[in-house]
C-alpha atoms as a PDB file:
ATOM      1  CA  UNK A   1     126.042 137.311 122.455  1.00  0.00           C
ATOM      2  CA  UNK A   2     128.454 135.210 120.025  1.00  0.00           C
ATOM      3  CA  UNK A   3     127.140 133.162 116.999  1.00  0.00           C
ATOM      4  CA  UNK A   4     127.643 129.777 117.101  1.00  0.00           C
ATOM      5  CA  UNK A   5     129.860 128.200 114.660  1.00  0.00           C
ATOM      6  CA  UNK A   6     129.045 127.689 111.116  1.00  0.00           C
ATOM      7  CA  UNK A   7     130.041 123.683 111.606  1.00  0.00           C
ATOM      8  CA  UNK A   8     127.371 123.272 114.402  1.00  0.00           C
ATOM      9  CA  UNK A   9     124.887 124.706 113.186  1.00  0.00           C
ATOM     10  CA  UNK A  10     125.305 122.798 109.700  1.00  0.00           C
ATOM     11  CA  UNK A  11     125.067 119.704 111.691  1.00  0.00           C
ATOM     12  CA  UNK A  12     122.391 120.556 113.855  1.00  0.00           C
ATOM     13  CA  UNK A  13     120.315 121.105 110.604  1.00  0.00           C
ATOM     14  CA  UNK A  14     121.803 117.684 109.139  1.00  0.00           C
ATOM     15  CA  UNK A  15     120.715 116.169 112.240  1.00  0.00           C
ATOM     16  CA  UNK A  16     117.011 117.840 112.103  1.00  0.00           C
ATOM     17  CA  UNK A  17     117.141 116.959 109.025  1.00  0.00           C
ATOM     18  CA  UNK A  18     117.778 113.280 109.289  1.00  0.00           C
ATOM     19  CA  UNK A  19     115.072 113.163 112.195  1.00  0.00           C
ATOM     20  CA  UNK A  20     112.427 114.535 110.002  1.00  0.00           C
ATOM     21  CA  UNK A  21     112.840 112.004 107.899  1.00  0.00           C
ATOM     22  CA  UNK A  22     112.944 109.212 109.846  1.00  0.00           C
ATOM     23  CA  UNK A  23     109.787 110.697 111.408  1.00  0.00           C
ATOM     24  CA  UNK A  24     108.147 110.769 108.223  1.00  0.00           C
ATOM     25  CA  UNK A  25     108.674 107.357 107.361  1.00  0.00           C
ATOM     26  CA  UNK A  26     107.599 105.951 111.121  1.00  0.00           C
ATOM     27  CA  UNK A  27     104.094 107.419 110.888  1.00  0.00           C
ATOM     28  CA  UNK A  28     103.804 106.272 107.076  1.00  0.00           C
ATOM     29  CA  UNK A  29     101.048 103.277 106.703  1.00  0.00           C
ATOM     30  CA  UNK A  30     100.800 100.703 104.205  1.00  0.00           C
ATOM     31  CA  UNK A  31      96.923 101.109 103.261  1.00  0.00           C
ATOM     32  CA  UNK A  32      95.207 103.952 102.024  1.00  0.00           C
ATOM     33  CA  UNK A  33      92.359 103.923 103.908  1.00  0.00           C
ATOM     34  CA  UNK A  34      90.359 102.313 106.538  1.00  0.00           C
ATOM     35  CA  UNK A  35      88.367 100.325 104.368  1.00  0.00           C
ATOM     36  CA  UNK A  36      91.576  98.738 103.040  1.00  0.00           C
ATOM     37  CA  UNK A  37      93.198  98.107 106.329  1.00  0.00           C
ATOM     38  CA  UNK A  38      89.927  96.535 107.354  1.00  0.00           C
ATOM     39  CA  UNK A  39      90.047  94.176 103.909  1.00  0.00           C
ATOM     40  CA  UNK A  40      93.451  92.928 104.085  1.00  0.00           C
ATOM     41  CA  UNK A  41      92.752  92.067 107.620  1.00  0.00           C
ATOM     42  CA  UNK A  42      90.169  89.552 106.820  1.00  0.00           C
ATOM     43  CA  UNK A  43      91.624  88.307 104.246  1.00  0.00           C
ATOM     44  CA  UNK A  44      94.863  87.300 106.348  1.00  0.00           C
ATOM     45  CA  UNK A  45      92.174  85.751 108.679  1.00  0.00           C
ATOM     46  CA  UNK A  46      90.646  84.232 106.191  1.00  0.00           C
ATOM     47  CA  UNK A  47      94.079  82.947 105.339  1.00  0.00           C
ATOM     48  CA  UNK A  48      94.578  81.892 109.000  1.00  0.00           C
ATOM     49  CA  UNK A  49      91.388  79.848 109.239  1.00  0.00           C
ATOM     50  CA  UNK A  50      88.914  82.111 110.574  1.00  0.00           C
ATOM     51  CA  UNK A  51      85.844  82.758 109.042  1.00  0.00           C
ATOM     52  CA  UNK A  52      84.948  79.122 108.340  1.00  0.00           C
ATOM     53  CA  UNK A  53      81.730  77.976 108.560  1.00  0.00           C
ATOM     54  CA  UNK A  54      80.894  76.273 111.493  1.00  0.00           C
ATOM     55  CA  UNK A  55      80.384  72.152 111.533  1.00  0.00           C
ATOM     56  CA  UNK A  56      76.654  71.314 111.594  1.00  0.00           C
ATOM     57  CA  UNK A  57      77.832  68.384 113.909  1.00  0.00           C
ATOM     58  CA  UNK A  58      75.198  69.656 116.553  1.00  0.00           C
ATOM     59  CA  UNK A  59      72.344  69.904 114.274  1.00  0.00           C
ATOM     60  CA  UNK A  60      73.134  66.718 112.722  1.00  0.00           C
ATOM     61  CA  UNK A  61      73.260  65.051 115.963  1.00  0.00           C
ATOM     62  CA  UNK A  62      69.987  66.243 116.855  1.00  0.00           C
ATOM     63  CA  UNK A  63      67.901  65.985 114.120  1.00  0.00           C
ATOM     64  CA  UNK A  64      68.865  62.286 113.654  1.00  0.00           C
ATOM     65  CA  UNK A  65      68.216  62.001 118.075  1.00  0.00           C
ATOM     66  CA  UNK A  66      64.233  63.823 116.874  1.00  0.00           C
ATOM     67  CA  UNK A  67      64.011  61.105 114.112  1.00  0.00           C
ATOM     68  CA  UNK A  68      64.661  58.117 116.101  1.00  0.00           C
ATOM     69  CA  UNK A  69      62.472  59.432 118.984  1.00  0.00           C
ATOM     70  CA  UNK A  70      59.389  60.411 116.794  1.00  0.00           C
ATOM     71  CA  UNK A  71      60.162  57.042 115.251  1.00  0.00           C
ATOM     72  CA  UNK A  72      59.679  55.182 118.235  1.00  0.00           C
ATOM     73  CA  UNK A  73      57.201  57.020 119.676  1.00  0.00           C
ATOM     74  CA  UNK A  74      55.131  56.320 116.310  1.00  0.00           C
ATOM     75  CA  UNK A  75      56.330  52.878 116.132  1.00  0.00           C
ATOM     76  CA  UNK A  76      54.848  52.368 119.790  1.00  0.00           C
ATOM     77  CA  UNK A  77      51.345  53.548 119.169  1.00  0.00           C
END
């Protein structure tokens, strides 16, 4: 059984070499923790627009639809 050549087997190990770095780096994550992923993502949706509270159109709508009809009703009697 022959070794193989010094040459190849320094550039199989720059080569393994390379890839475990690259590796390293692809896993790598930009928070810490959960708790920090989960707090920049609300705040970029917060920065999107969601989140907001919700227009009280509705309510609005209806409470002044209960006034008028308690004020006629009233008003009729």
């Amino acid at each position: 059984m022959s070794m193989p050549p010094a040459a190849a087997v320094e550039s199989d190990l720059a080569a393994l070499t390379r890839a475990a770095e690259r590796a390293g780096t692809a896993l790598a994550c930009l928070f810490s923790s959960a708790a920090e992923f989960e707090a920049e993502l609300i705040r970029a949706r917060r920065a999107q627009g969601y989140y907001r509270p919700r227009r009280a159109r509705g309510a609005r709508l209806r409470r002044a639809a209960l006034s008028l009809a308690l004020a006629f009703v009233l008003l009729m009697f």
